[in-house]
C-alpha atoms as a PDB file:
ATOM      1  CA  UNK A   1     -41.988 -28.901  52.431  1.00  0.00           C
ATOM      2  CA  UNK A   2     -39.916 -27.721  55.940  1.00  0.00           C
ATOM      3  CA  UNK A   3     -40.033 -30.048  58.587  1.00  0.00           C
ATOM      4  CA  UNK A   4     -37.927 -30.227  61.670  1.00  0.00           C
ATOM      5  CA  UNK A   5     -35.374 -32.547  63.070  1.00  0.00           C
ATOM      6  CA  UNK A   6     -33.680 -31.618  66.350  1.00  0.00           C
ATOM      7  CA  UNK A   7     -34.719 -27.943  66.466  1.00  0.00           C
ATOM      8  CA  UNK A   8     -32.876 -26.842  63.160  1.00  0.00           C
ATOM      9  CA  UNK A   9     -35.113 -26.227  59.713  1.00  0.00           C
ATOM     10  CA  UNK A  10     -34.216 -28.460  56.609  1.00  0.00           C
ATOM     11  CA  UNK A  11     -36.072 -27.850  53.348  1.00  0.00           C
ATOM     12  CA  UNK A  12     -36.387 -31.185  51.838  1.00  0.00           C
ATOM     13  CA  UNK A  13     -36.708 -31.220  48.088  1.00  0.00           C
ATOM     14  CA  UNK A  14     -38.239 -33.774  45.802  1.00  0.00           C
ATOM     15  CA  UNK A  15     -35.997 -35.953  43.258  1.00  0.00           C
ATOM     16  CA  UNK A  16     -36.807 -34.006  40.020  1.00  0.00           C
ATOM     17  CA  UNK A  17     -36.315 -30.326  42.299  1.00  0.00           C
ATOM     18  CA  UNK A  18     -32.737 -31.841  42.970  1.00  0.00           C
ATOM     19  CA  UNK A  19     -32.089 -33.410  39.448  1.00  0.00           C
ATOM     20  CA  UNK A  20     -32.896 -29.183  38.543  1.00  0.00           C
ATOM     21  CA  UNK A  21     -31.016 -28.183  40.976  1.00  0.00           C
ATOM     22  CA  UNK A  22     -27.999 -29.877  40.593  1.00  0.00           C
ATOM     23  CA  UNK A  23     -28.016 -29.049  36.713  1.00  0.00           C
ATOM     24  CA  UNK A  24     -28.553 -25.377  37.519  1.00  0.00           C
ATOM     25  CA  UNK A  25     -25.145 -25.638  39.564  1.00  0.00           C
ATOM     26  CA  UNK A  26     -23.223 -27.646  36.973  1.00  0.00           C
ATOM     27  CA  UNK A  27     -24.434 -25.489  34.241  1.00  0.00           C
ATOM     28  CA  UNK A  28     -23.093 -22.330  36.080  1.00  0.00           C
ATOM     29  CA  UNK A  29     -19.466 -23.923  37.032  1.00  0.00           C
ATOM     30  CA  UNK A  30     -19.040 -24.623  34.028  1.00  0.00           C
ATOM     31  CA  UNK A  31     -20.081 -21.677  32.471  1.00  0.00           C
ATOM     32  CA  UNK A  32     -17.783 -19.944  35.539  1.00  0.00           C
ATOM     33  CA  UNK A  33     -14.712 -22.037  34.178  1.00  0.00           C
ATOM     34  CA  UNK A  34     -15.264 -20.899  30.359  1.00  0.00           C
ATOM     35  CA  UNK A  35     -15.075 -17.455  31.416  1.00  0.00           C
ATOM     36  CA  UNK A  36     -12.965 -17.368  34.148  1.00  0.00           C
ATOM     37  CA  UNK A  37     -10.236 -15.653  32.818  1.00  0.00           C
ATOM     38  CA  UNK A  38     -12.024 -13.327  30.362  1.00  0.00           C
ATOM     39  CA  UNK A  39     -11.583  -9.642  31.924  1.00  0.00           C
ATOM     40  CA  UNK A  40     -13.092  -7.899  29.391  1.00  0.00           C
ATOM     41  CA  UNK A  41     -14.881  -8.292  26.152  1.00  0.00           C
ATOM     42  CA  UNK A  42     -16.769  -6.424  23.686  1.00  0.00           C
ATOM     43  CA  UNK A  43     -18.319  -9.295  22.121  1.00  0.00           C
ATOM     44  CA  UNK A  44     -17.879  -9.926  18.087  1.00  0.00           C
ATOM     45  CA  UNK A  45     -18.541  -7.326  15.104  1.00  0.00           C
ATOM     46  CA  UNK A  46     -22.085  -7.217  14.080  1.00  0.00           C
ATOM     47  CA  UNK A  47     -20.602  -5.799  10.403  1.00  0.00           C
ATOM     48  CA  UNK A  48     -17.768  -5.983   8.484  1.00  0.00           C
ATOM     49  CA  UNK A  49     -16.206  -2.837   6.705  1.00  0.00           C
ATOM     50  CA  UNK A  50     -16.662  -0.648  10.397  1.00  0.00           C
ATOM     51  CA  UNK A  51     -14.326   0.695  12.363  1.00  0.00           C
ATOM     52  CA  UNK A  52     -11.146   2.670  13.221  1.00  0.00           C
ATOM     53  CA  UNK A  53      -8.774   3.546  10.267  1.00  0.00           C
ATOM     54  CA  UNK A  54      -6.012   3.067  12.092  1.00  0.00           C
ATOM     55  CA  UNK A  55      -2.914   4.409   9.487  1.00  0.00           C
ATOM     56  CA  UNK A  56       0.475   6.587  10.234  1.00  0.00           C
ATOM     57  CA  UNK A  57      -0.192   9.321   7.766  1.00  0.00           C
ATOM     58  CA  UNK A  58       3.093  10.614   8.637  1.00  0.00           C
ATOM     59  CA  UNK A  59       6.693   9.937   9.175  1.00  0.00           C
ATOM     60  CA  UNK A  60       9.741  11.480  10.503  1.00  0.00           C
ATOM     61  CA  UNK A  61      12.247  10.754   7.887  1.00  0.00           C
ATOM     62  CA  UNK A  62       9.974  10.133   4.935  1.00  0.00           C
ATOM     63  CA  UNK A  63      11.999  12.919   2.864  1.00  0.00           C
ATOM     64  CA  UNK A  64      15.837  12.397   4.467  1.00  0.00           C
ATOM     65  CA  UNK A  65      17.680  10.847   1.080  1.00  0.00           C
ATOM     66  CA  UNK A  66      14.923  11.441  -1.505  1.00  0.00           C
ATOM     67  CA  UNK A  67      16.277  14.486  -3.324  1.00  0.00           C
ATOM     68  CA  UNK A  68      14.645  13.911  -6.515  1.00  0.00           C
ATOM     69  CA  UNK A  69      11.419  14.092  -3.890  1.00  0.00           C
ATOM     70  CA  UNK A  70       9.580  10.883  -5.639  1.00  0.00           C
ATOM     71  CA  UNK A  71       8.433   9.520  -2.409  1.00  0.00           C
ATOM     72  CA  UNK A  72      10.998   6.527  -2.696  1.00  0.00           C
ATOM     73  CA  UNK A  73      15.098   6.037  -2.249  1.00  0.00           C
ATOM     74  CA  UNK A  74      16.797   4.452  -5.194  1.00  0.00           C
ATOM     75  CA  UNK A  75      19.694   5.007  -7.617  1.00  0.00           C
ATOM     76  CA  UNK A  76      18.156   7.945  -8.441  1.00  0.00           C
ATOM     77  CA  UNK A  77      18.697  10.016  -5.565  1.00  0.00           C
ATOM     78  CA  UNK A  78      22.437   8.557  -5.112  1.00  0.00           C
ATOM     79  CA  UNK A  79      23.431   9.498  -8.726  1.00  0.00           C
ATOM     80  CA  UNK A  80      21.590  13.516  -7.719  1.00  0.00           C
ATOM     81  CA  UNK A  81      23.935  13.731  -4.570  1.00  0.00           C
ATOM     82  CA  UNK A  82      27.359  12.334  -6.035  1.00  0.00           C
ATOM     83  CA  UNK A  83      26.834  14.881  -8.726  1.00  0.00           C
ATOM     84  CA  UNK A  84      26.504  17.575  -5.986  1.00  0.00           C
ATOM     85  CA  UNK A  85      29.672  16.352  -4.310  1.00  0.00           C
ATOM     86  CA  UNK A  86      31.816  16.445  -7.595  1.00  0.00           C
ATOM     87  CA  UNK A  87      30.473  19.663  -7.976  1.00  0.00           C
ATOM     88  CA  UNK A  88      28.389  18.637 -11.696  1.00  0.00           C
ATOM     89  CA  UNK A  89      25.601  20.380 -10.203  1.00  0.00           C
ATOM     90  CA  UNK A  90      24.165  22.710  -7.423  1.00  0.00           C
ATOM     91  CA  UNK A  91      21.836  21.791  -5.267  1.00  0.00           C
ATOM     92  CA  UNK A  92      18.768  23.536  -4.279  1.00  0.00           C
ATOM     93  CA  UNK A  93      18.041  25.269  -0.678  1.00  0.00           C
ATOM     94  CA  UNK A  94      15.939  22.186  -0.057  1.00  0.00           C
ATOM     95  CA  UNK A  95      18.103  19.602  -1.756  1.00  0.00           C
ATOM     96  CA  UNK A  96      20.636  20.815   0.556  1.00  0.00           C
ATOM     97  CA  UNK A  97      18.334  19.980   3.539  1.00  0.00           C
ATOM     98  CA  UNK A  98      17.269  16.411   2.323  1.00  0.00           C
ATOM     99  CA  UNK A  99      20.708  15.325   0.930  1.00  0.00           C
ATOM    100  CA  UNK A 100      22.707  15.810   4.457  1.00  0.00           C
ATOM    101  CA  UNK A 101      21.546  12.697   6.017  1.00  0.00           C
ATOM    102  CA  UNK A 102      23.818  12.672   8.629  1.00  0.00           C
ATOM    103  CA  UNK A 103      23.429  16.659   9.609  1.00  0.00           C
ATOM    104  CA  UNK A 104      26.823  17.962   9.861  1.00  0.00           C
ATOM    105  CA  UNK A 105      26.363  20.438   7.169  1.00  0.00           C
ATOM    106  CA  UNK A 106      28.338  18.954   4.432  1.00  0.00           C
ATOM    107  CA  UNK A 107      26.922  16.766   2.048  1.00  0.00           C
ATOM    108  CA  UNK A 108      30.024  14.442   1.095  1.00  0.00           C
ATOM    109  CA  UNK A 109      30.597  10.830   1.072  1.00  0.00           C
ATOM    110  CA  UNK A 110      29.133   9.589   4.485  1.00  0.00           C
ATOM    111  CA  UNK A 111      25.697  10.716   3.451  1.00  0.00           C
ATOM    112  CA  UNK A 112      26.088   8.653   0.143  1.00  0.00           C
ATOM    113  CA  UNK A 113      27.022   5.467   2.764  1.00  0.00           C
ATOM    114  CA  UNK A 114      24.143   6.363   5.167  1.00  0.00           C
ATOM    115  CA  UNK A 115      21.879   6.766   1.619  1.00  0.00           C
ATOM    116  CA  UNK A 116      23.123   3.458  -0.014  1.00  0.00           C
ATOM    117  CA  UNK A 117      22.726   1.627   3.247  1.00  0.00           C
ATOM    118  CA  UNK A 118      19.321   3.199   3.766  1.00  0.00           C
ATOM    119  CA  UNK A 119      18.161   1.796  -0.105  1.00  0.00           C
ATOM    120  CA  UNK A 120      19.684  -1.592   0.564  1.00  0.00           C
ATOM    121  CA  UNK A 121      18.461  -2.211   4.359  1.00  0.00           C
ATOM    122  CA  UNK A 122      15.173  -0.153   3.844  1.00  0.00           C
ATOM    123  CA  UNK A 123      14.829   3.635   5.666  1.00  0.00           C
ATOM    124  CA  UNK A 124      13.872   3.043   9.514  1.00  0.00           C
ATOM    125  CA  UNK A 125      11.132   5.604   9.731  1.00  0.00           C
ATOM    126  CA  UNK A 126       9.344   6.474  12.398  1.00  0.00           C
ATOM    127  CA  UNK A 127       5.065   7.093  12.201  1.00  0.00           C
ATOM    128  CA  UNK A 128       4.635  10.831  14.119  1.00  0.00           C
ATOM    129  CA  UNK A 129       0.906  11.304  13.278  1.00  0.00           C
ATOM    130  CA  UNK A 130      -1.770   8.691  12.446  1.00  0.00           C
ATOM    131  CA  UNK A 131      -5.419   7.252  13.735  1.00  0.00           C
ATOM    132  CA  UNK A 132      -4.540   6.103  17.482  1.00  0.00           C
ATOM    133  CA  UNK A 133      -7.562   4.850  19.140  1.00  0.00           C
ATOM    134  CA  UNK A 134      -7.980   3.478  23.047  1.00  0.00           C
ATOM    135  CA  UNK A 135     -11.015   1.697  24.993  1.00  0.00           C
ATOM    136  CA  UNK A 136     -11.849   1.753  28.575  1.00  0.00           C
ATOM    137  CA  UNK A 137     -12.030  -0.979  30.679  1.00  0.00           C
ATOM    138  CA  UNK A 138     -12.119  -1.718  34.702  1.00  0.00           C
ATOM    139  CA  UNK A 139     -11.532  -5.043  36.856  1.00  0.00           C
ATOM    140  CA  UNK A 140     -13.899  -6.563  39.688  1.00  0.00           C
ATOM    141  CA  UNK A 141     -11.268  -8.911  41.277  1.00  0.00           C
ATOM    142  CA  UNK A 142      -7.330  -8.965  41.432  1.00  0.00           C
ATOM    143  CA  UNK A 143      -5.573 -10.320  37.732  1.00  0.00           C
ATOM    144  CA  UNK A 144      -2.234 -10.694  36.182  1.00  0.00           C
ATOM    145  CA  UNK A 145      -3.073  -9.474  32.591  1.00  0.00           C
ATOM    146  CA  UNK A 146      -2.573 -12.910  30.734  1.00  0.00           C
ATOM    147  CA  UNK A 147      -3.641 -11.877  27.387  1.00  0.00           C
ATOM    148  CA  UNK A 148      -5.569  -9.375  24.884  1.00  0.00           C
ATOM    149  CA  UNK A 149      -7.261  -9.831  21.166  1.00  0.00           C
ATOM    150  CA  UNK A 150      -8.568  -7.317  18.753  1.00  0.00           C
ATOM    151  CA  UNK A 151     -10.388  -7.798  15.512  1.00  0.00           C
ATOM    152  CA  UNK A 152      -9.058  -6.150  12.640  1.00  0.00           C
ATOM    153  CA  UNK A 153     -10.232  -6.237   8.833  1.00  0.00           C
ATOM    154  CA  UNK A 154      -8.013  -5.265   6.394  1.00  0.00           C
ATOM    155  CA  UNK A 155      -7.119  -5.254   2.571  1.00  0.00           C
ATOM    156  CA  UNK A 156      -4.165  -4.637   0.584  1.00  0.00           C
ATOM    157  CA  UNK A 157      -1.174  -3.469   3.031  1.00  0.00           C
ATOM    158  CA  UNK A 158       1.264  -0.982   2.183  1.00  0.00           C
ATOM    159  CA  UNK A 159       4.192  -1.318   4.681  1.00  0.00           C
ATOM    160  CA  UNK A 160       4.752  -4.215   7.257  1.00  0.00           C
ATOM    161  CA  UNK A 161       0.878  -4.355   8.749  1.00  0.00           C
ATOM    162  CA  UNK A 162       2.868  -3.179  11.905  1.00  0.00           C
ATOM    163  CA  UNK A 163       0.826  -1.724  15.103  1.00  0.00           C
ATOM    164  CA  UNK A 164       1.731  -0.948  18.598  1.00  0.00           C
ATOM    165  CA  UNK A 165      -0.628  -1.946  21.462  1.00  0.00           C
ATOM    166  CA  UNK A 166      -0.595  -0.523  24.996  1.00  0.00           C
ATOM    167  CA  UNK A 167      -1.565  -1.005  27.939  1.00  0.00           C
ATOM    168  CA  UNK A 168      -2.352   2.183  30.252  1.00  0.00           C
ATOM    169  CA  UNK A 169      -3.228   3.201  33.820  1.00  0.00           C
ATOM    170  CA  UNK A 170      -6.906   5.760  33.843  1.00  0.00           C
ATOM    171  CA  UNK A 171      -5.728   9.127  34.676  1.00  0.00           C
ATOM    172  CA  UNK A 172      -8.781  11.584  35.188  1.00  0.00           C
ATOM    173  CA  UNK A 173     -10.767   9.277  32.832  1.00  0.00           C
ATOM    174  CA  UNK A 174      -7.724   9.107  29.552  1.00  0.00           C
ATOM    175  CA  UNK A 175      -4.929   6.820  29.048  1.00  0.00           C
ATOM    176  CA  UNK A 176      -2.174   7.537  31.328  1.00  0.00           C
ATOM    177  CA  UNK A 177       1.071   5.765  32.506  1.00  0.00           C
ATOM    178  CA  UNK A 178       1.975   2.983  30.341  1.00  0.00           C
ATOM    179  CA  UNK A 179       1.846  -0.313  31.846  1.00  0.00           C
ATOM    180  CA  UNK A 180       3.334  -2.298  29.022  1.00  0.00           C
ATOM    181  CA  UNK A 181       3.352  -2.465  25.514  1.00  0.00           C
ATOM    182  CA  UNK A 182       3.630  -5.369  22.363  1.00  0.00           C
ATOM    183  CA  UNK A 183       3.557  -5.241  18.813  1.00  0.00           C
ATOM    184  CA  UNK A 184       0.720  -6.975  16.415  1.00  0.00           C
ATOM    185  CA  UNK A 185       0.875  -7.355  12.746  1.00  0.00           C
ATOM    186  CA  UNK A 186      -2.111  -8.293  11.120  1.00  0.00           C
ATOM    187  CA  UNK A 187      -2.314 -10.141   7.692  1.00  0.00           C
ATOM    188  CA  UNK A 188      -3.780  -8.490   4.511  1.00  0.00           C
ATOM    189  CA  UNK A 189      -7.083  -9.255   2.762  1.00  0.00           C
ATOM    190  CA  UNK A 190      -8.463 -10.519   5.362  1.00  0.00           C
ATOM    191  CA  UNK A 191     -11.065  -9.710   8.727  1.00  0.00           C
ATOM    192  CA  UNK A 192      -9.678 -11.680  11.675  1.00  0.00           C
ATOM    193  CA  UNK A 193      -9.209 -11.905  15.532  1.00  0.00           C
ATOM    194  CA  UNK A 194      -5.235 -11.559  16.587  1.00  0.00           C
ATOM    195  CA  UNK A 195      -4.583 -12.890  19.751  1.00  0.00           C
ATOM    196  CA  UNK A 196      -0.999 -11.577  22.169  1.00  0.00           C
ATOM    197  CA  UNK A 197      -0.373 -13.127  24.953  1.00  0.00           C
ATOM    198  CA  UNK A 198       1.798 -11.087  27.454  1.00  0.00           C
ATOM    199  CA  UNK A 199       2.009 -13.651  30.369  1.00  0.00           C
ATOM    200  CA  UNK A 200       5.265 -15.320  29.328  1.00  0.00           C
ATOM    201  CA  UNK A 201       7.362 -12.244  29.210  1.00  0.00           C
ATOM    202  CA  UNK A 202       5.401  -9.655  31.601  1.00  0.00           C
ATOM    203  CA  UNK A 203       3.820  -9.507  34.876  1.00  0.00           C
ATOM    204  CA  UNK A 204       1.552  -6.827  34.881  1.00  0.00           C
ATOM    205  CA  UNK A 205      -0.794  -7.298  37.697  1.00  0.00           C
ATOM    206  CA  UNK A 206      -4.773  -5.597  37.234  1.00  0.00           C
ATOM    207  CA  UNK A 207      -5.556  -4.600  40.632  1.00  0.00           C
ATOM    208  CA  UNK A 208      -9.285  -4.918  41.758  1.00  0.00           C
ATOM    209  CA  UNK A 209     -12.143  -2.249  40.965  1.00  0.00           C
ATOM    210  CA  UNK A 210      -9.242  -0.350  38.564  1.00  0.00           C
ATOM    211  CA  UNK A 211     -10.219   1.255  35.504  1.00  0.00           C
ATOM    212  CA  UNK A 212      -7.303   0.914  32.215  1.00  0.00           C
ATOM    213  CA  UNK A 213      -6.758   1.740  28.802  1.00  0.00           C
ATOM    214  CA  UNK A 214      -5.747  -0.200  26.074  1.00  0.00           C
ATOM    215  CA  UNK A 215      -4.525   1.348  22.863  1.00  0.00           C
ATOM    216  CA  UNK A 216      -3.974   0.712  19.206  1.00  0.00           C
ATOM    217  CA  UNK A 217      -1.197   2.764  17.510  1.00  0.00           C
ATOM    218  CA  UNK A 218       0.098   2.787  13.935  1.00  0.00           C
ATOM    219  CA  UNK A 219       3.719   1.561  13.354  1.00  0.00           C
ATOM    220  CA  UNK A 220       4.548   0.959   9.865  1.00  0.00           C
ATOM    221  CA  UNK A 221       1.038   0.621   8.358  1.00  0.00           C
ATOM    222  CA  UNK A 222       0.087   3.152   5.552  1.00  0.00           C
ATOM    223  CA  UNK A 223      -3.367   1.512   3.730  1.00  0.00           C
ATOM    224  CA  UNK A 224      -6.425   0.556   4.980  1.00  0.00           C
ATOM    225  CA  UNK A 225      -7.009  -1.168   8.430  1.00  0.00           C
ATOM    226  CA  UNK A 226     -10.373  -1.381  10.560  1.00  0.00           C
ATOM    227  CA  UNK A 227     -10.175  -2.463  13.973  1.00  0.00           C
ATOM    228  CA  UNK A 228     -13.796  -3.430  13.650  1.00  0.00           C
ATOM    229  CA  UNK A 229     -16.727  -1.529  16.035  1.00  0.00           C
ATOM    230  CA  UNK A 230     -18.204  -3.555  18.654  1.00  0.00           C
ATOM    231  CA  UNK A 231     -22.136  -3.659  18.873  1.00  0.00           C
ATOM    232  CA  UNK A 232     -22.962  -1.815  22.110  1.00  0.00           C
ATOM    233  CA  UNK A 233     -21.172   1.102  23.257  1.00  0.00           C
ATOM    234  CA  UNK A 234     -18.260   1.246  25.302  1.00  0.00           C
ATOM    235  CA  UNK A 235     -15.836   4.317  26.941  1.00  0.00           C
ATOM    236  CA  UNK A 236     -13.237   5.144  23.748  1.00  0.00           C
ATOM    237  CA  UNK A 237     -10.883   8.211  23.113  1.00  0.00           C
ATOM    238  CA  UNK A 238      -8.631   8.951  20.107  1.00  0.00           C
ATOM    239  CA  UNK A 239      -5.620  10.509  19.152  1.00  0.00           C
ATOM    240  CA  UNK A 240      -3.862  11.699  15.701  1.00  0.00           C
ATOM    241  CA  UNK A 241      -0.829  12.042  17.271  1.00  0.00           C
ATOM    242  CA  UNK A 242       0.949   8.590  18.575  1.00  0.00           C
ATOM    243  CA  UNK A 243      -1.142   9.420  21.870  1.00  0.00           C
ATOM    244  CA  UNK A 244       0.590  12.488  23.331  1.00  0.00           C
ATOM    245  CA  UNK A 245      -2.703  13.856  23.647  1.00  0.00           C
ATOM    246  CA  UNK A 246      -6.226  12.568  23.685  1.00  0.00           C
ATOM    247  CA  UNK A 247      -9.432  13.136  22.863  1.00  0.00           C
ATOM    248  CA  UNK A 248     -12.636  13.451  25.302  1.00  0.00           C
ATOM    249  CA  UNK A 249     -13.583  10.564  26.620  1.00  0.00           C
ATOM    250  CA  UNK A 250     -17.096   9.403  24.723  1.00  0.00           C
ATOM    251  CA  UNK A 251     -19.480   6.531  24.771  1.00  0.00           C
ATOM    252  CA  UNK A 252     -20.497   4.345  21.615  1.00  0.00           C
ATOM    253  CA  UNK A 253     -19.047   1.341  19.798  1.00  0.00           C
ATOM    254  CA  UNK A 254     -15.247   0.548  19.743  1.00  0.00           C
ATOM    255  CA  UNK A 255     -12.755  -1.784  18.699  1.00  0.00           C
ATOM    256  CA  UNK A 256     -13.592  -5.055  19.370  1.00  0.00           C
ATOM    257  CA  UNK A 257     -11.341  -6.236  22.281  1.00  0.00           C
ATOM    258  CA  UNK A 258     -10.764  -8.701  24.872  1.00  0.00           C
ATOM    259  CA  UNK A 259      -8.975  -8.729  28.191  1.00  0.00           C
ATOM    260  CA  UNK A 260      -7.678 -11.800  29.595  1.00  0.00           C
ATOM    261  CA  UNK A 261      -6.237 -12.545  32.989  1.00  0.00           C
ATOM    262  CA  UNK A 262      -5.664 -14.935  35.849  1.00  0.00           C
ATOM    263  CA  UNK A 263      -7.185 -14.503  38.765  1.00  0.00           C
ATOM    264  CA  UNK A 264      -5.674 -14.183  41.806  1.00  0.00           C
ATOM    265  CA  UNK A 265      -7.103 -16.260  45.105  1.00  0.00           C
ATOM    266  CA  UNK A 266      -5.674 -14.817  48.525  1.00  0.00           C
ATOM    267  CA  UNK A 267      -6.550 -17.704  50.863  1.00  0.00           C
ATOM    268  CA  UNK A 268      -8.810 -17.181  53.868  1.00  0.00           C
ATOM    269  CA  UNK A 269      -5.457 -17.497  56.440  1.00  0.00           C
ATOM    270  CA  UNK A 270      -7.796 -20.948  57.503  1.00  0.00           C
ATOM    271  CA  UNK A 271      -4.900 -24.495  57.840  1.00  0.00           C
ATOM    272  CA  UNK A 272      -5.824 -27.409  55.730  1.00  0.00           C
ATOM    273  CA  UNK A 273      -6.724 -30.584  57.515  1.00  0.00           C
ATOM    274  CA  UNK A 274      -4.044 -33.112  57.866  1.00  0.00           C
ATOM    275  CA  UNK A 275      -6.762 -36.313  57.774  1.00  0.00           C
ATOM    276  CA  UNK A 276      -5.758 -38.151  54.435  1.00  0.00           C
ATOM    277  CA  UNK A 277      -8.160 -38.368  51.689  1.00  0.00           C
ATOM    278  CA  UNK A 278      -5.806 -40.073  49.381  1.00  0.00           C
ATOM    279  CA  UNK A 279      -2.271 -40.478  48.520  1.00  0.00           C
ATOM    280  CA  UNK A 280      -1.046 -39.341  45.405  1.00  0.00           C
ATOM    281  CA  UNK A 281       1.554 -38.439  43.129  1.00  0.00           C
ATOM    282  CA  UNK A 282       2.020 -36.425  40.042  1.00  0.00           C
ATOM    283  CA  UNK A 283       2.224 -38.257  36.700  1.00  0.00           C
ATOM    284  CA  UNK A 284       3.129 -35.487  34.682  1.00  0.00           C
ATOM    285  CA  UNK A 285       5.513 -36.239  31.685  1.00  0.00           C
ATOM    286  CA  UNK A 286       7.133 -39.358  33.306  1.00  0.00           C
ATOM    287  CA  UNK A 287       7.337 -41.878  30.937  1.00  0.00           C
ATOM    288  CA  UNK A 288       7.737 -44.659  33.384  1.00  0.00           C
ATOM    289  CA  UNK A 289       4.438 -44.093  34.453  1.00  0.00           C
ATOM    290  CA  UNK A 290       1.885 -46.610  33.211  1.00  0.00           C
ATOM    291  CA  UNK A 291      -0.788 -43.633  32.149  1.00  0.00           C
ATOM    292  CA  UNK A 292       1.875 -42.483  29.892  1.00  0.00           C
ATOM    293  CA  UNK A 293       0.509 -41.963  26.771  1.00  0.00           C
ATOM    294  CA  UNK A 294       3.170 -40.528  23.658  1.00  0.00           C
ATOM    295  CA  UNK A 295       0.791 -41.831  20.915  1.00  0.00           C
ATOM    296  CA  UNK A 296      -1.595 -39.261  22.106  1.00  0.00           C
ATOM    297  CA  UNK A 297       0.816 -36.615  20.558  1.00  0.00           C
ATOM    298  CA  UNK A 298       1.113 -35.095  23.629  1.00  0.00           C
ATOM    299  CA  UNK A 299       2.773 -36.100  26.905  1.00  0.00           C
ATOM    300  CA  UNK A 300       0.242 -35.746  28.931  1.00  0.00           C
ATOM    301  CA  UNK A 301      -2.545 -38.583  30.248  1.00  0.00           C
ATOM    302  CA  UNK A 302      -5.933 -37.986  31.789  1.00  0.00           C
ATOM    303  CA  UNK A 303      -6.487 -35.240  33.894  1.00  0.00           C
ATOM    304  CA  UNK A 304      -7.448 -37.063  37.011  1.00  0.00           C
ATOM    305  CA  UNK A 305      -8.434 -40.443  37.850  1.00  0.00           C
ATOM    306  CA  UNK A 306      -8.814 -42.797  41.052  1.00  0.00           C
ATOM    307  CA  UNK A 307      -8.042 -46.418  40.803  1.00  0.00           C
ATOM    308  CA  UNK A 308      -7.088 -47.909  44.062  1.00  0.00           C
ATOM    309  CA  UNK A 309      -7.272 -45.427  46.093  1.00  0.00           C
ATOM    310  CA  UNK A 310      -4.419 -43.304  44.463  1.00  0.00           C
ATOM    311  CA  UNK A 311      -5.125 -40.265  42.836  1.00  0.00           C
ATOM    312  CA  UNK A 312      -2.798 -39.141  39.816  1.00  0.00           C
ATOM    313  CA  UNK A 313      -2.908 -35.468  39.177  1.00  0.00           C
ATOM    314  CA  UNK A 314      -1.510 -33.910  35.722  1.00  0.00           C
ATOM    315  CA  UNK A 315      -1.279 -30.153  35.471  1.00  0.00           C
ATOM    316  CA  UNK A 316      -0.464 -28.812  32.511  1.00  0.00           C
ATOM    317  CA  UNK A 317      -1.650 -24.264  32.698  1.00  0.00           C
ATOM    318  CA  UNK A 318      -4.827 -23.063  31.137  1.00  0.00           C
ATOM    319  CA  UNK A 319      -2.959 -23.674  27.664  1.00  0.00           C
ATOM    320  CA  UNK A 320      -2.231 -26.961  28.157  1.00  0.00           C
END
């Protein structure tokens, strides 16, 4: 019903329309303070045992100091070069090749150093082809990029479960400049979401209606690993070579991901009132304040309260 009072319209609503009404509003703010800071998401996995294979099938100095080419450094191959330095045998064109570790053209006894302190500290090779795989994703409002997750579901590992994630500027619709980048390891036997937050040590700020990449590279991981497909279908590219080039740009399901960031508010340039609602003070971790609670576990006490007209205010981050 609209009646009028003083020329101006009011639509006056019954008690159960306002009992909705009010829910409806509560219901959304809440559901608006869940989600604030999710960016992106591609929701869970419908299926396990589908995805990317992302693997190095390649490194750069798999064969420097194997001689006896057995795909592994040991005594072995430091017993096959002393004998070539004492001259007890003669090594091969390729021996030759694969037993100068430090390439100055003499094998002698700094490549027998490098070798035994390659055996004893483990070889630090480098992955220079593999799966690489990136998904698409653009911003409505202004972030700083907070956080990411990706599922993965793996099984027996051989290597360190090691991956490189990065995070990429859109350049004519493929990764481009990268913004930052972290490392993940994932556990074996096992289908889980890894979480990396990047807010404590970068600043990395999403600007609005800005399209970005963020990619999944093989480190030091040569067995299985699925970074488990999404349901629906999403913008995705590939790359078998560390990304230095990419594939076209399609559409179907990816790796499951999520973005996180904090929003940015720009206020509207209006000055807040100076009329006193009430005085307060922050109660954060002070123990001589009586809403002090250490059995709790943490030092921390209720988020707001009145009593007495004071307000106490404790704030403690989105992790807190």
């Amino acid at each position: 019903m609209i009646t009028k009072f003083d020329k101006y319209p009011h639509n006056v609503l019954s008690l159960p329309m306002i009992r909705i009404l009010y829910t409806i509003i509560f219901c959304v703010l809440m559901y608006a303070q869940d989600d604030r800071s999710t960016v992106f998401s591609t929701g869970n996995p419908p299926l396990l045992g589908v995805g990317w294979d992302i693997t190095c099938t390649d490194f750069s100095n798999e064969e420097i100091g194997d001689i006896n080419e057995d795909q592994s450094l040991d005594v072995l191959d430091v017993v096959t070069i002393v004998s070539f330095i004492l001259g007890n045998a003669t090594p091969t064109a390729t021996e030759t090749l694969i037993s100068d570790i430090n390439e100055d053209t003499n094998i002698d006894v700094l490549d027998v150093i490098i070798l035994v302190n390659l055996i004893l500290n483990g070889a630090d090779s480098e992955c220079t082809s593999g799966l690489s795989a990136a998904v698409k994703f653009a911003t409505f409002s202004e972030y700083t990029f907070e956080a990411f997750s990706l599922i993965f579901e793996t099984e027996e590992l051989e290597g360190d479960g090691l991956f490189e994630v990065r995070l990429h500027l859109d350049s004519f619709d493929s990764p481009g400049e990268i913004l930052g980048s972290w490392e993940l390891t994932v556990d074996a036997n096992i289908a889980r979401e890894y979480y990396v937050f990047t807010g404590g040590t970068d600043c990395i700020l999403l600007e609005p209606f800005e399209s970005y990449w963020i990619s999944v590279h093989p480190k030091n991981n040569q067995d299985q690993a699925l970074w488990l497909f999404s349901e629906n279908d999403y913008t995705y590219t590939s790359s078998n070579d560390m990304g230095q080039n990419w594939s076209e740009s399609l559409m179907a399901p990816v790796g499951c991901t999520k973005i996180f960031g904090e929003q940015i508010y720009e206020s509207n340039g209006t000055e807040p009132s100076l009329d006193t609602v009430y005085d307060w003070s922050l109660e954060d971790i002070n123990p001589n304040s009586e809403y002090y609670y250490p059995d709790y576990g943490e030092k921390i006490g209720p988020g707001i309260f009145i009593d007495n007209q004071h307000v106490s205010v404790y704030y403690f981050g989105k992790a807190g």
